[in-house]
C-alpha atoms as a PDB file:
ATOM      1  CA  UNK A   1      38.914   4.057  19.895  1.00  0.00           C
ATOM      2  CA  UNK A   2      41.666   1.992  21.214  1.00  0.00           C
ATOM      3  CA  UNK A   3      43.615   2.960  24.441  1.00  0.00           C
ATOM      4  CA  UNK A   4      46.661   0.780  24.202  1.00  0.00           C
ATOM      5  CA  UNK A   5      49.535   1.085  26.957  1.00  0.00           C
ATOM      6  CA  UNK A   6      52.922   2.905  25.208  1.00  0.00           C
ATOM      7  CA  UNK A   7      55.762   0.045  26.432  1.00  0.00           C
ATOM      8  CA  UNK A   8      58.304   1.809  28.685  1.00  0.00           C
ATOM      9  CA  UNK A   9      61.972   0.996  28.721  1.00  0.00           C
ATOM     10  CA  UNK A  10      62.619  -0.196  32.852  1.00  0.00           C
ATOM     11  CA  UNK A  11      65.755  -0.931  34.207  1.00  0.00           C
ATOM     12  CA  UNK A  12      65.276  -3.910  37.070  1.00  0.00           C
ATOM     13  CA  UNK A  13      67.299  -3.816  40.027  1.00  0.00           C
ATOM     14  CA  UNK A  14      69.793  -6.386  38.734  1.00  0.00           C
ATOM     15  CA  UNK A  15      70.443  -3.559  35.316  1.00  0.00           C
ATOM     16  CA  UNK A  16      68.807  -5.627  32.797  1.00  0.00           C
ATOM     17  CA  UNK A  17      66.554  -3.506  30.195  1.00  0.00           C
ATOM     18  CA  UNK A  18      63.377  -4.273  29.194  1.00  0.00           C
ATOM     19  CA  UNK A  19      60.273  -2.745  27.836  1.00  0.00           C
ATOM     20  CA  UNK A  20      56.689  -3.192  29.211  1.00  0.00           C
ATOM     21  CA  UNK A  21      53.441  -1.640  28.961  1.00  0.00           C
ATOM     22  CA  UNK A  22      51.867  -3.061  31.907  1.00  0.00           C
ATOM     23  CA  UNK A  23      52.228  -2.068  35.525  1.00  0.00           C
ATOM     24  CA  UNK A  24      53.881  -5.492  36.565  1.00  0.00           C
ATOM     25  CA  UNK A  25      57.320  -5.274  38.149  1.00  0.00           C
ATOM     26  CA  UNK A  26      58.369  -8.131  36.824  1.00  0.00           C
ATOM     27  CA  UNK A  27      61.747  -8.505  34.559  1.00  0.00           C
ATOM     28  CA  UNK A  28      61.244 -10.731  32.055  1.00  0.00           C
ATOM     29  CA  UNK A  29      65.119 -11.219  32.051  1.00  0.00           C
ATOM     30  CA  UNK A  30      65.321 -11.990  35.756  1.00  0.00           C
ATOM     31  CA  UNK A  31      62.012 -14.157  35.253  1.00  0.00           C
ATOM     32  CA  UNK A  32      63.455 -16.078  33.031  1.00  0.00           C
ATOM     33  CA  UNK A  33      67.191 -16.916  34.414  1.00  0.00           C
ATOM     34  CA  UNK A  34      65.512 -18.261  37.877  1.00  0.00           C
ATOM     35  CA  UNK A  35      62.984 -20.334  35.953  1.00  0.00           C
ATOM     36  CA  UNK A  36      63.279 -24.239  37.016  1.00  0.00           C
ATOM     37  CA  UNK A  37      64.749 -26.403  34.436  1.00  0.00           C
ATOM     38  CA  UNK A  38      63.156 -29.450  35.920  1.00  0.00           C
ATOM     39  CA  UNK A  39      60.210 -30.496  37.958  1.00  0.00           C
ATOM     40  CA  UNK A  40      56.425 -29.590  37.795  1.00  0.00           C
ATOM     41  CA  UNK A  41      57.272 -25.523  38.322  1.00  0.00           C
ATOM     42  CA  UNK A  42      59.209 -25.985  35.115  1.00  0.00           C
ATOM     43  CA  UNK A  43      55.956 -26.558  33.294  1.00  0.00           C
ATOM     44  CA  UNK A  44      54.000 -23.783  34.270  1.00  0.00           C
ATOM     45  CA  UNK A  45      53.981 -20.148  33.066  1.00  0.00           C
ATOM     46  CA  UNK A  46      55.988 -17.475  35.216  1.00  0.00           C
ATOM     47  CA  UNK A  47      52.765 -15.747  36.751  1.00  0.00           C
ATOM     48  CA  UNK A  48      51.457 -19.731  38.049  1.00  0.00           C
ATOM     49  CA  UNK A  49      54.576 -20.644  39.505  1.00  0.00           C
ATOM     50  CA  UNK A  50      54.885 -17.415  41.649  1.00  0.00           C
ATOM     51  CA  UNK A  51      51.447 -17.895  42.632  1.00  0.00           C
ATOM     52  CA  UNK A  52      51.686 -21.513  44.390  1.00  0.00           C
ATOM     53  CA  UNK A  53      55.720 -20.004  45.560  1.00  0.00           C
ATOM     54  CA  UNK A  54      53.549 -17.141  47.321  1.00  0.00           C
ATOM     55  CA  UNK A  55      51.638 -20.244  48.812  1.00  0.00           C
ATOM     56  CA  UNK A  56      54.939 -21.896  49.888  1.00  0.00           C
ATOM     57  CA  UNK A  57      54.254 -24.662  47.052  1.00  0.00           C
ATOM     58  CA  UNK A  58      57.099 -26.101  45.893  1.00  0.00           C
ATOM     59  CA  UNK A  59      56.209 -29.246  45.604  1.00  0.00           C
ATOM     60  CA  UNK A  60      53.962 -32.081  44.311  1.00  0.00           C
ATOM     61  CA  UNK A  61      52.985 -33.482  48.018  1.00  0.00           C
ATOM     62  CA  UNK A  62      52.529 -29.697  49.425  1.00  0.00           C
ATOM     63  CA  UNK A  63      50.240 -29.123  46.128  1.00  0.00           C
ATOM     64  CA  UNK A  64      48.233 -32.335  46.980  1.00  0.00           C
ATOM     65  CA  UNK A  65      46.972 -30.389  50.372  1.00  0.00           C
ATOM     66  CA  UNK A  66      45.228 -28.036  48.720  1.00  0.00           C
ATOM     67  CA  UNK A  67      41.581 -28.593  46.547  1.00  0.00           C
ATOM     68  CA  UNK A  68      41.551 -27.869  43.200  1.00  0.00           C
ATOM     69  CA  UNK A  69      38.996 -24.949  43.580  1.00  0.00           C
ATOM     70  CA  UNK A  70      41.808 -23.408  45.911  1.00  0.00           C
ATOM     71  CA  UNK A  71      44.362 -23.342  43.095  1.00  0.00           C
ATOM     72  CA  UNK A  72      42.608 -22.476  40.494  1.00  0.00           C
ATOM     73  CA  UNK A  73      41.077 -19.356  42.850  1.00  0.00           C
ATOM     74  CA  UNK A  74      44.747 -18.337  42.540  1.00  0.00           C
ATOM     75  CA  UNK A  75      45.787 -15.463  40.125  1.00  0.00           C
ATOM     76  CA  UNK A  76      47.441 -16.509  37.469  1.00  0.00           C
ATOM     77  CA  UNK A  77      46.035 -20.021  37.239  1.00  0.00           C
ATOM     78  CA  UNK A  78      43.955 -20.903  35.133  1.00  0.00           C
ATOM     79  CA  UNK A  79      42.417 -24.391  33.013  1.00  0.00           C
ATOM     80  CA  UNK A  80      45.688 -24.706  31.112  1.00  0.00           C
ATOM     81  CA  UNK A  81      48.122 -24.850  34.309  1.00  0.00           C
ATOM     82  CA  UNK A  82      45.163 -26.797  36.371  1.00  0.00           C
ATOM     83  CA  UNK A  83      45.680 -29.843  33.493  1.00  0.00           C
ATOM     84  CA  UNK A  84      49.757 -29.586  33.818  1.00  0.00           C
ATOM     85  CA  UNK A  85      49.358 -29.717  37.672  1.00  0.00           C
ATOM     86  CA  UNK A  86      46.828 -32.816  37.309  1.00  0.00           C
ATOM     87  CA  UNK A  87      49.279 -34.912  35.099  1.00  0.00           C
ATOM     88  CA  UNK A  88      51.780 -33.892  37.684  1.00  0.00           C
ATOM     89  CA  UNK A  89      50.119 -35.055  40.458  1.00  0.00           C
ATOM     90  CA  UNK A  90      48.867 -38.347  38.531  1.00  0.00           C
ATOM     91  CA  UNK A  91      52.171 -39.053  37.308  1.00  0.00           C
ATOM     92  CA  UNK A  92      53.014 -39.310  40.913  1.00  0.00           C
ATOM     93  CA  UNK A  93      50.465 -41.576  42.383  1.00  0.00           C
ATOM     94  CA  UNK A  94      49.131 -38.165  44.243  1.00  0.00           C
ATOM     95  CA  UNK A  95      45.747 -35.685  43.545  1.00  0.00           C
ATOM     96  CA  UNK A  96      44.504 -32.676  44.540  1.00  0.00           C
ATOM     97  CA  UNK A  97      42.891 -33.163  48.278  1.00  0.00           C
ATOM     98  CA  UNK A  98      38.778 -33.619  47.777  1.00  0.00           C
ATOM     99  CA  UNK A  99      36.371 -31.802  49.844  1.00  0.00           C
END
């Protein structure tokens, strides 16, 4: 037996509609209008970019203080975003800090 989640038509504080089945708050409307067009948070899905901004991350030299086992402890971070962050961080002569 399958127990899939019925989607549910929200209304976000801002009055956009949107259905979702899962508890997160998140409008995918709002989500997607305050989405960088440029820089390293542009390449990363919506849930990994408000991870490292919940860390204060928003940039390349603040994300080269941290170890890579710190990010990728992070929810919403996983192998896929850890290789965009590393060709980031190459790209610009910097790395994740080592132990």
């Amino acid at each position: 037996m399958t127990t899939e989640k019925k989607k549910q038509l929200r209304t976000c504080l801002k009055g956009h509609q949107y259905y979702k089945s899962s508890d997160c708050p998140t409008c995918p409307i709002c989500e997607a209008d305050r989405k960088p067009t440029t820089g390293f948070l542009s390449l990363i899905s919506a849930p990994a970019r408000r991870a490292l901004e919940r860390k204060e991350i928003s940039s390349l030299k603040q994300l080269s203080e941290y170890t890579e086992i710190e990010i990728s402890s992070l929810h919403g971070i996983g192998p896929k975003v850890i290789s965009i962050l590393k060709e980031a961080l190459i790209e610009n002569n910097l790395h994740f800090k080592t132990n």
